[in-house]
N, C-alpha and C. Protein backbone atom coordinates (compact mmCIF):
# COMPACT_ATOMS: atom_id res chain seq x y z
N UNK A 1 25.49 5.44 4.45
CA UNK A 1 24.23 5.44 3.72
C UNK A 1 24.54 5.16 2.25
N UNK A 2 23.49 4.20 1.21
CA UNK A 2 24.18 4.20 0.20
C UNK A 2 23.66 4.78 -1.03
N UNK A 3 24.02 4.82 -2.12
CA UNK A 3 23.60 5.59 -3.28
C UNK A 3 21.65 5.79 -3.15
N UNK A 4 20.93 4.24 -3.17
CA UNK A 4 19.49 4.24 -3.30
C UNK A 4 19.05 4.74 -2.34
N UNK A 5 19.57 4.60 -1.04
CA UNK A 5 19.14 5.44 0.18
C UNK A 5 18.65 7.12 -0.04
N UNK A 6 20.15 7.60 -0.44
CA UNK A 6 20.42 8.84 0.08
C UNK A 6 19.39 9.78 -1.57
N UNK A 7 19.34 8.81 -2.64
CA UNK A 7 18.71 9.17 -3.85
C UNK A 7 17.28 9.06 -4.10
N UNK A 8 17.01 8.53 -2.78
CA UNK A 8 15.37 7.94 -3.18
C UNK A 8 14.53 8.85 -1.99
N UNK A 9 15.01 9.41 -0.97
CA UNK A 9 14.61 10.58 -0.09
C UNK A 9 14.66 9.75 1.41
N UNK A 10 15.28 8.42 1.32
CA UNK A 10 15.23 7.98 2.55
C UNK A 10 16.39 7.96 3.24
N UNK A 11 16.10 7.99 5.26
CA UNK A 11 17.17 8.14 5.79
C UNK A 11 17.09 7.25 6.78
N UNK A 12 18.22 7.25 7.56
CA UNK A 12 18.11 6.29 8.97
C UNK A 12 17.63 7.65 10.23
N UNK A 13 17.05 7.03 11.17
CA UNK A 13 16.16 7.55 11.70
C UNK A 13 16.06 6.65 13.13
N UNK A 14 15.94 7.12 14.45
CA UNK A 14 16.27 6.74 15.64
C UNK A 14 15.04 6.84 15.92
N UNK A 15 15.14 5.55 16.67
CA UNK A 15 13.00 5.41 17.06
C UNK A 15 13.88 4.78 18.63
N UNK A 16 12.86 5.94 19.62
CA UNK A 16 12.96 5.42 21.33
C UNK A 16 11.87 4.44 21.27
N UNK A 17 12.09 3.15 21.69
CA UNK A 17 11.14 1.95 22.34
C UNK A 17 10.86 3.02 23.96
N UNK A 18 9.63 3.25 23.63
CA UNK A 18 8.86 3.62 24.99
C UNK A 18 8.56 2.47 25.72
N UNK A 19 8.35 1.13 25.60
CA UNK A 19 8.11 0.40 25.95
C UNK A 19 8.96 -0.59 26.14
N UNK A 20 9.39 -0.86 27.18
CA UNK A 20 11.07 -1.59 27.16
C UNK A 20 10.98 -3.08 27.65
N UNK A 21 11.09 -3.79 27.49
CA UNK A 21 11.28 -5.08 27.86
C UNK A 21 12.49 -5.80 28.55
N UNK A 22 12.04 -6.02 29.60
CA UNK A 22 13.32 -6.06 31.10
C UNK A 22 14.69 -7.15 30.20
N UNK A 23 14.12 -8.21 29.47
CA UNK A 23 15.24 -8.67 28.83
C UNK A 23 16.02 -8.31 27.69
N UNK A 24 15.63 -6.83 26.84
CA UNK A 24 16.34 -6.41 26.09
C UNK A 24 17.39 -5.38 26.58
N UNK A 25 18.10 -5.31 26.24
CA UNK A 25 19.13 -3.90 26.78
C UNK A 25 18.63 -2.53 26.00
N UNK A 26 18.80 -2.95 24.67
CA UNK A 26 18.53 -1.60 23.84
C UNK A 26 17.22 -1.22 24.01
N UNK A 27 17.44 0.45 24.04
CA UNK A 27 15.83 0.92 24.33
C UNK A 27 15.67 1.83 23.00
N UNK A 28 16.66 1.41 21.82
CA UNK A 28 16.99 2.76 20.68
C UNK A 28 16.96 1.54 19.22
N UNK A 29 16.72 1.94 18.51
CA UNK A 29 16.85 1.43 17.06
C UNK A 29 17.41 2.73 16.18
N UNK A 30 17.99 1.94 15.20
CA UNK A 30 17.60 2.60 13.93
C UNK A 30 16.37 1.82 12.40
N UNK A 31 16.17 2.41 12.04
CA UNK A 31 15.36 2.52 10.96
C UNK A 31 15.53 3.13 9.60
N UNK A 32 15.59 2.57 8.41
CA UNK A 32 15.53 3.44 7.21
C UNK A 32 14.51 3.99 7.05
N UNK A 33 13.86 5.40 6.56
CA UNK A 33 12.32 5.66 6.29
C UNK A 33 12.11 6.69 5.30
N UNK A 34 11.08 6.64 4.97
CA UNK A 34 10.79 7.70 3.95
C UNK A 34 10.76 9.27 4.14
N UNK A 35 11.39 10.02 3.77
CA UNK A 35 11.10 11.30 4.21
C UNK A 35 9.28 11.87 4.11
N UNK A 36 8.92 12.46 4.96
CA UNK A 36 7.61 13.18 4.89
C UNK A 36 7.28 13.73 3.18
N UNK A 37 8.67 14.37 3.26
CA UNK A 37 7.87 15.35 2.11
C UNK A 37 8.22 14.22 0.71
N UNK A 38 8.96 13.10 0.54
CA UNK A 38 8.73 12.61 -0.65
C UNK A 38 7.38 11.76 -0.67
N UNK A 39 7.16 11.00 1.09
CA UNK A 39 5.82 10.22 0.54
C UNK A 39 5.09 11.18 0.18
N UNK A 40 4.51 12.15 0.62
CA UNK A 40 3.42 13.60 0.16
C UNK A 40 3.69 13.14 -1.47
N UNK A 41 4.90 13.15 -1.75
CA UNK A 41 4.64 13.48 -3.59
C UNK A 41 4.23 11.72 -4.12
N UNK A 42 5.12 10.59 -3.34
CA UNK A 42 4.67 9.25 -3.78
C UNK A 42 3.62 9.22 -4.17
N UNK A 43 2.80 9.64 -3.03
CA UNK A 43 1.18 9.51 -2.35
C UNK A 43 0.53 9.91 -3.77
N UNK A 44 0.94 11.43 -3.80
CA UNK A 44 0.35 12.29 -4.39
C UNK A 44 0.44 11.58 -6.23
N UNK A 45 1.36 11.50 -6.71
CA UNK A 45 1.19 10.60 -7.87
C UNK A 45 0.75 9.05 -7.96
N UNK A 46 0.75 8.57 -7.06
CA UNK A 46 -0.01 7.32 -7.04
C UNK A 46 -1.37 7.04 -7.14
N UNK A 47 -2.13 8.58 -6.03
CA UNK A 47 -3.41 9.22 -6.36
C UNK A 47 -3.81 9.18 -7.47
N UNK A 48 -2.77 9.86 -8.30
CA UNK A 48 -3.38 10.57 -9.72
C UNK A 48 -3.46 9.63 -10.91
N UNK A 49 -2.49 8.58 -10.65
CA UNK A 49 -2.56 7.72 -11.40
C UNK A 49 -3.90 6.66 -11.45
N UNK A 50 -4.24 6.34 -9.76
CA UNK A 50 -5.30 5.81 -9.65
C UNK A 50 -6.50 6.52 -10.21
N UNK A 51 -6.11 7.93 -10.10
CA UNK A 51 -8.16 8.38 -10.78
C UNK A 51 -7.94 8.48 -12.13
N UNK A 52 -7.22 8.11 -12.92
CA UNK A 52 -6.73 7.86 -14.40
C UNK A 52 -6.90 6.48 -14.54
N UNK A 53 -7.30 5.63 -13.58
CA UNK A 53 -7.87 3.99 -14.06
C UNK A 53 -9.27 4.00 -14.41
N UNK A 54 -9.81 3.68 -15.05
CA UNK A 54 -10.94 3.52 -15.87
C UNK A 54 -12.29 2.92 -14.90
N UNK A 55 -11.56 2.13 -13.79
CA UNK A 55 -12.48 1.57 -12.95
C UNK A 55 -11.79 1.61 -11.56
N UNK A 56 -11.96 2.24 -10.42
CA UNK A 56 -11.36 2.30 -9.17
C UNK A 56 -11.87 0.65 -8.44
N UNK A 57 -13.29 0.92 -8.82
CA UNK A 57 -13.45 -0.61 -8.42
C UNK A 57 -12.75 -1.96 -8.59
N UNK A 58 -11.83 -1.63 -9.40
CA UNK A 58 -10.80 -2.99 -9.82
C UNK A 58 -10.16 -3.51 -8.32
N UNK A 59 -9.70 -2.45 -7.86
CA UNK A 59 -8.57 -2.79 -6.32
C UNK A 59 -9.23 -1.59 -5.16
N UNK A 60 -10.23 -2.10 -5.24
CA UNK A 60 -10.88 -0.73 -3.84
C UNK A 60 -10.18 -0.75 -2.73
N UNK A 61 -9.87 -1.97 -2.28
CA UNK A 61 -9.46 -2.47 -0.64
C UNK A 61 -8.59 -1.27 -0.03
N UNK A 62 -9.10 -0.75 0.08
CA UNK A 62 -7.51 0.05 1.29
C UNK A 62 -7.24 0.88 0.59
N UNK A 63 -7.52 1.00 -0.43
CA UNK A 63 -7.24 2.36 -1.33
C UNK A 63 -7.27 3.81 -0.85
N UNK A 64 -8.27 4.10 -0.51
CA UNK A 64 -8.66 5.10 0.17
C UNK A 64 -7.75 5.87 1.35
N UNK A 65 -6.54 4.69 1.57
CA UNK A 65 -5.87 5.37 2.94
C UNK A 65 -4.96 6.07 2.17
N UNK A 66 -5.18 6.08 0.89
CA UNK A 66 -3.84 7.08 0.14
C UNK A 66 -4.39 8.61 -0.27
N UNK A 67 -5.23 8.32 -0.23
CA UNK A 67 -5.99 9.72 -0.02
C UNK A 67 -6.23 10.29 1.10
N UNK A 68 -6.23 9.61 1.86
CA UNK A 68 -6.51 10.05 3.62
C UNK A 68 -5.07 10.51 3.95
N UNK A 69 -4.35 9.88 3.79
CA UNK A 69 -3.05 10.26 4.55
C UNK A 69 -2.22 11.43 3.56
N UNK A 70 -2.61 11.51 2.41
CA UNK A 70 -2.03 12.53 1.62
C UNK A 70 -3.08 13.94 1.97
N UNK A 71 -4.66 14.05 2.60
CA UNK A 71 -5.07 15.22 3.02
C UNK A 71 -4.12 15.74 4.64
N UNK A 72 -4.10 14.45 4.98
CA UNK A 72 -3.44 14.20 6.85
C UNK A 72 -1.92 15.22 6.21
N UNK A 73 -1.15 14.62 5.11
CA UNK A 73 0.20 14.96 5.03
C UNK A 73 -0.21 16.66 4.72
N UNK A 74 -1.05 17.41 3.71
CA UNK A 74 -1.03 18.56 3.18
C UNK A 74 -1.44 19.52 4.64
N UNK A 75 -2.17 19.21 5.50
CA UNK A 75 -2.39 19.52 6.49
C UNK A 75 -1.08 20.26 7.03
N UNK A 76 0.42 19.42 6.84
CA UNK A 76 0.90 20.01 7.91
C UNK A 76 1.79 20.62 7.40
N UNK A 77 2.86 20.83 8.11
CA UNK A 77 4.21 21.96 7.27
C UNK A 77 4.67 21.30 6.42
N UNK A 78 5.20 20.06 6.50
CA UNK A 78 5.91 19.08 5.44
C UNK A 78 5.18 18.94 4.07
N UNK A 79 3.77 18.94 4.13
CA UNK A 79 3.31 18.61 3.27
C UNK A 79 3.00 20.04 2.18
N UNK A 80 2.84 21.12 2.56
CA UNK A 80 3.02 22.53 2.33
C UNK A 80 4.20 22.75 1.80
N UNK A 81 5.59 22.45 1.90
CA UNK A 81 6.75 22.90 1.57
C UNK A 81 6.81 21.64 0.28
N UNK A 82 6.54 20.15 0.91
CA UNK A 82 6.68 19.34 -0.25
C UNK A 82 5.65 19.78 -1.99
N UNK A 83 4.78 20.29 -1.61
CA UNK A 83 3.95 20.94 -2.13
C UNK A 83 4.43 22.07 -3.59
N UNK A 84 5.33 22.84 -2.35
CA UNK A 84 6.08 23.48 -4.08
C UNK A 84 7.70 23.50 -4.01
N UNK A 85 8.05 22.21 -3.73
CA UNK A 85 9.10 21.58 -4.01
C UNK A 85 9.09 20.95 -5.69
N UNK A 86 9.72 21.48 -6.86
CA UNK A 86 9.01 21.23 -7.88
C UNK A 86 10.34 20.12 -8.27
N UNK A 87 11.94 20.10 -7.54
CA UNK A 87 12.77 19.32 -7.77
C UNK A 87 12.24 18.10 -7.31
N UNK A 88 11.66 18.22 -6.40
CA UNK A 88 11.48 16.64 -5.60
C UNK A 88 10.01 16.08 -6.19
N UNK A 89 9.02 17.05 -6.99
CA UNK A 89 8.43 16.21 -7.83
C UNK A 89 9.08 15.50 -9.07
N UNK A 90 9.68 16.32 -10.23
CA UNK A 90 10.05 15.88 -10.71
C UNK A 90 11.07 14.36 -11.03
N UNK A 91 11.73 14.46 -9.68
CA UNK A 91 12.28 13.32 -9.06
C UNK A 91 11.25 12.29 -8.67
N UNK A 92 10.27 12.22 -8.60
CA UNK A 92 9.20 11.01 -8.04
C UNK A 92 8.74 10.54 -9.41
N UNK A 93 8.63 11.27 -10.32
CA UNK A 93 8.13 11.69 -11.40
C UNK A 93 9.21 10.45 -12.67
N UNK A 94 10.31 11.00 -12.55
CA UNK A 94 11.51 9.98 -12.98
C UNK A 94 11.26 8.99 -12.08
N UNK A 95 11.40 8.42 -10.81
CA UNK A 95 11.07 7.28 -10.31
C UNK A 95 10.13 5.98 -10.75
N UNK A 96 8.97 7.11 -10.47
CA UNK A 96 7.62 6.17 -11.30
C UNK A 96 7.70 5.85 -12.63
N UNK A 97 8.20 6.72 -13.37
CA UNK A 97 7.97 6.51 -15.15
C UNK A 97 8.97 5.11 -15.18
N UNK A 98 10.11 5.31 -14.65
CA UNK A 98 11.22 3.76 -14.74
C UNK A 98 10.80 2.71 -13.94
N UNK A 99 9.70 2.71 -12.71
CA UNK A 99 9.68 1.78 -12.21
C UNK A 99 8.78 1.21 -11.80
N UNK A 100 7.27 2.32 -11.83
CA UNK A 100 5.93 1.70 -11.91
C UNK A 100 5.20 2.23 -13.23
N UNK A 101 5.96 1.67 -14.25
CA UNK A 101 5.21 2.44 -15.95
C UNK A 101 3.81 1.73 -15.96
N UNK A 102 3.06 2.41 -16.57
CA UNK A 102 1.33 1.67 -17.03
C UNK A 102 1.26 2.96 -17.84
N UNK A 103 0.31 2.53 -18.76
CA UNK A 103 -0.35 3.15 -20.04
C UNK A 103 -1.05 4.38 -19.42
N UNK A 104 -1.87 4.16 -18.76
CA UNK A 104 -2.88 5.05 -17.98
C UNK A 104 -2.21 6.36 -16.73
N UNK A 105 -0.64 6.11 -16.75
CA UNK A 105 -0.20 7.03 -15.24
C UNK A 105 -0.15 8.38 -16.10
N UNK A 106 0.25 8.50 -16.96
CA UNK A 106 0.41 10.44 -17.25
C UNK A 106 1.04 11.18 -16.41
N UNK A 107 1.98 10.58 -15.46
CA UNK A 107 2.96 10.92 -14.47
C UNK A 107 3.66 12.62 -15.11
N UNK A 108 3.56 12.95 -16.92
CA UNK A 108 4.07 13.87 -16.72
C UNK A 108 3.23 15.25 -16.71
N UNK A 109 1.67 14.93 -16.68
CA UNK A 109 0.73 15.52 -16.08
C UNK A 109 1.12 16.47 -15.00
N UNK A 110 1.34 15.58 -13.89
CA UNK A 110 1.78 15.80 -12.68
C UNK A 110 2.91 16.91 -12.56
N UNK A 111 3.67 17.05 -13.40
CA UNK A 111 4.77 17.84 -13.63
C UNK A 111 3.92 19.48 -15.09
N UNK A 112 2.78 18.93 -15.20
CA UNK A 112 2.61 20.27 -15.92
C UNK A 112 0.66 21.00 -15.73
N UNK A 113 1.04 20.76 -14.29
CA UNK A 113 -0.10 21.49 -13.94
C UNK A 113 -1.53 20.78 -14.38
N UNK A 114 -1.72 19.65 -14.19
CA UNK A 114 -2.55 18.13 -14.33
C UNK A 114 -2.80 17.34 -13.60
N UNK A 115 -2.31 18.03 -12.17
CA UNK A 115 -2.45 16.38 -10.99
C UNK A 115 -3.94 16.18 -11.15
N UNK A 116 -4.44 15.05 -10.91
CA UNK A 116 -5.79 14.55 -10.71
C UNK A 116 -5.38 14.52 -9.16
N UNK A 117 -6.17 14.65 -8.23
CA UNK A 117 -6.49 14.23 -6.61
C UNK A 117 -7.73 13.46 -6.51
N UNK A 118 -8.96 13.66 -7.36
CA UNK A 118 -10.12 13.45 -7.09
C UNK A 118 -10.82 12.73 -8.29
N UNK A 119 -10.62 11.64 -8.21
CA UNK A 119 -11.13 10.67 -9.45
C UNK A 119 -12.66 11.18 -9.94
N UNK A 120 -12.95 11.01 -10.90
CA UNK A 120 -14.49 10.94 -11.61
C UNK A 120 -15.63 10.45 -10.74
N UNK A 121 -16.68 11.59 -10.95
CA UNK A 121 -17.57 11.36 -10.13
C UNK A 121 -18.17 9.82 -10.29
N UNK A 122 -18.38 8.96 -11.50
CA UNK A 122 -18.72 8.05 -10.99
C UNK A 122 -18.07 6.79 -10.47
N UNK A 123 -17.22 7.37 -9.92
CA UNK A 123 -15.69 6.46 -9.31
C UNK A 123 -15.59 6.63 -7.68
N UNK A 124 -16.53 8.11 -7.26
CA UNK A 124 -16.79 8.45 -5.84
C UNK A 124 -17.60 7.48 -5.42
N UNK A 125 -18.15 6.69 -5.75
CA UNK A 125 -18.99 5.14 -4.73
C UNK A 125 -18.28 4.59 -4.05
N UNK A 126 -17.18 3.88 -5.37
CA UNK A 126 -16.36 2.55 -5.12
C UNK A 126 -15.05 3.30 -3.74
N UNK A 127 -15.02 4.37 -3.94
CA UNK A 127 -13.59 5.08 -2.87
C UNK A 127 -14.95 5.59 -1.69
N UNK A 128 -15.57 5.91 -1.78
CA UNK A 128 -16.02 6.00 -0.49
C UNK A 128 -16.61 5.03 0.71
N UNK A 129 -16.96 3.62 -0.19
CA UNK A 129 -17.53 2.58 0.29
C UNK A 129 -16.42 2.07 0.97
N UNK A 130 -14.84 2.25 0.19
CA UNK A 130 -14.08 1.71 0.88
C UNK A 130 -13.65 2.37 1.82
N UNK A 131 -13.54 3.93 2.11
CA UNK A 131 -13.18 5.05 2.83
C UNK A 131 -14.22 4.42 4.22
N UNK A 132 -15.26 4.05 3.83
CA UNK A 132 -16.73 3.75 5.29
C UNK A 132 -15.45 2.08 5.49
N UNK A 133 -15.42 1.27 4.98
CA UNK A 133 -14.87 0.09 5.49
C UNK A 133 -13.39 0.39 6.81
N UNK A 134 -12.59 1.79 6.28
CA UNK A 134 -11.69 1.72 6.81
C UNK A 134 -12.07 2.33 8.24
N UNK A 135 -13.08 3.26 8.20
CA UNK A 135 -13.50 3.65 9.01
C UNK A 135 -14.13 2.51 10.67
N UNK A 136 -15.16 1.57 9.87
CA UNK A 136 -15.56 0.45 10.79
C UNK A 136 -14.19 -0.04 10.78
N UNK A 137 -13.22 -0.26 10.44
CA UNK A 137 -12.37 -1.73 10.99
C UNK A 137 -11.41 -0.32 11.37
N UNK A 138 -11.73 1.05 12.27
CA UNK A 138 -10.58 1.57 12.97
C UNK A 138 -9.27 1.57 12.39
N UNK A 139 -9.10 2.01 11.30
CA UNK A 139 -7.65 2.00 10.14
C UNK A 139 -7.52 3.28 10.11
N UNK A 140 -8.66 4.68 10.64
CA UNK A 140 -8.85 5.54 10.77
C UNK A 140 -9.09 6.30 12.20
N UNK A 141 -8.28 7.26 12.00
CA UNK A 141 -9.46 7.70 13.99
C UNK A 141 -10.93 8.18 14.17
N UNK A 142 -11.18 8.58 14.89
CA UNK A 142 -12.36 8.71 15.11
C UNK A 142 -12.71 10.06 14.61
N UNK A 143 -11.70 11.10 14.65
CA UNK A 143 -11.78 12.36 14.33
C UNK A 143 -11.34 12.60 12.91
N UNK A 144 -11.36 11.41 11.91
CA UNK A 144 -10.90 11.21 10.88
C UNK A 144 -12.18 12.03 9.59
N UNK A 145 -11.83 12.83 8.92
CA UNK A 145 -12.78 13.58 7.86
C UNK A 145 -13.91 12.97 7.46
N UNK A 146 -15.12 13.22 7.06
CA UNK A 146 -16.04 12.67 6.35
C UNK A 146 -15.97 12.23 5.17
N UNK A 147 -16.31 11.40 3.92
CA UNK A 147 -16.13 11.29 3.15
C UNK A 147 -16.14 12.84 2.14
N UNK A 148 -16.97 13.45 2.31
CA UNK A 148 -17.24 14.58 1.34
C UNK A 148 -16.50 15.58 1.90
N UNK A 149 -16.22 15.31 3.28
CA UNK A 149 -14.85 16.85 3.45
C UNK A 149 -13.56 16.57 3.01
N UNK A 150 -13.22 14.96 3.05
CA UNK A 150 -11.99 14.62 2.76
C UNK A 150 -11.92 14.71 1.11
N UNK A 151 -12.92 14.62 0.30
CA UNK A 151 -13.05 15.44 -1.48
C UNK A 151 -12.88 16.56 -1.06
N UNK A 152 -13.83 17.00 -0.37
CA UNK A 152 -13.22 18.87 -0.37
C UNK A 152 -12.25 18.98 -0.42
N UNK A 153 -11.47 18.93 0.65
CA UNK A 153 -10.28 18.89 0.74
C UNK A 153 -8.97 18.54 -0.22
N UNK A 154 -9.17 17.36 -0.99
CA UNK A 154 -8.97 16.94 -1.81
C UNK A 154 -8.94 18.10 -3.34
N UNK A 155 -10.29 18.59 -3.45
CA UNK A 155 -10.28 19.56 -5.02
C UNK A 155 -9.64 20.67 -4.42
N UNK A 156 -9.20 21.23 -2.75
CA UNK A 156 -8.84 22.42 -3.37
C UNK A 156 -6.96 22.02 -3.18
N UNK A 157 -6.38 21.13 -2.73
CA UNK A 157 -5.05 20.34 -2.85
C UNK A 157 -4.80 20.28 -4.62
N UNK A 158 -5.94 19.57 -4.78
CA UNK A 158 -5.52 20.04 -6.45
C UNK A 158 -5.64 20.63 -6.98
N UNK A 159 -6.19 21.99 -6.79
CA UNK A 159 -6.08 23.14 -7.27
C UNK A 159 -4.72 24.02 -6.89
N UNK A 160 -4.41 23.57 -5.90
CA UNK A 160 -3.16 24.69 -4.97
C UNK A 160 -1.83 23.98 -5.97
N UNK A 161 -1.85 22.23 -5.83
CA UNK A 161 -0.86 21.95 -6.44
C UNK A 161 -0.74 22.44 -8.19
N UNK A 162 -2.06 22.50 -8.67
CA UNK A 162 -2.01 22.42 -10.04
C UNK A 162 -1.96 24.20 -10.53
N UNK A 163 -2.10 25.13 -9.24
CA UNK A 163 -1.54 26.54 -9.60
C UNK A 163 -0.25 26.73 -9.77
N UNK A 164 0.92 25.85 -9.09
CA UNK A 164 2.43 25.86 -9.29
C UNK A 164 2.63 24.94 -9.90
N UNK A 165 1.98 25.06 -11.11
CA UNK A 165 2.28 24.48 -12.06
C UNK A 165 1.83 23.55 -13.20
């Protein structure tokens, strides 16, 4: 494994092909992938940076699945432990500032009890219109949150994160 691998939270990772195809032999891969609990924090500052843009409407498209999958991630154990993991924010934290800088991220927010999760109310149109798009084109399941539970959800994530700290 090499330095960016083992430094950036990713690992190799064995995926079974359930589905085998009579002319392949191998039924096993490997894969490099992101650990659970660093995308939770990716996610989670990429969020915050986005409700710190002045207009969400600039890049709506698909936006919304970063909020969906960061309530999906807090949901479970990984996302709970990544949660008050305060080394492995800070580490995402150094990541972003060197490698996705913009005027508007305040990435060190994030590190002092400042996450944004839930952009400005008049920014809830443009993310929910797109939240209903992902919904019709099935990018979502069926048992996938409502728009206004997945905010719920959302203010009290940033409240839990922004109590540690």
């Amino acid at each position: 494994m090499n330095l960016y691998v083992a430094a950036s939270g990713r690992k190799p990772k064995w995926i079974d092909v359930y589905i085998q195809d009579d002319e392949v032999d191998e039924n096993t891969a490997t894969a490099t992938v992101l650990s659970p609990a660093r995308t939770f924090r990716e996610k989670a500052t990429l969020v915050h940076v986005a409700c710190h843009r002045r207009r969400l409407a600039d890049r709506p498209e698909r936006l919304s699945r970063h909020w969906f999958d960061l309530t999906c991630l807090a949901a479970r154990d990984v996302g709970r432990a990544a949660l008050s993991d305060r080394a492995l924010l800070a580490d995402v934290v150094r990541h972003k500032k060197v490698f996705f800088h913009a005027g508007n991220a305040n990435y060190d927010q994030c590190l002092d009890g400042q996450l944004r999760l839930v952009p400005d109310n008049d920014q809830l149109p443009a993310l929910q219109s797109d939240y209903d798009a992902m919904h019709a084109a099935r990018m979502v399941g069926a048992d996938a949150p409502s728009f206004d539970l997945l905010i719920e959800r959302l203010r009290v994530l940033e409240a839990d994160a922004n109590s540690l700290g």
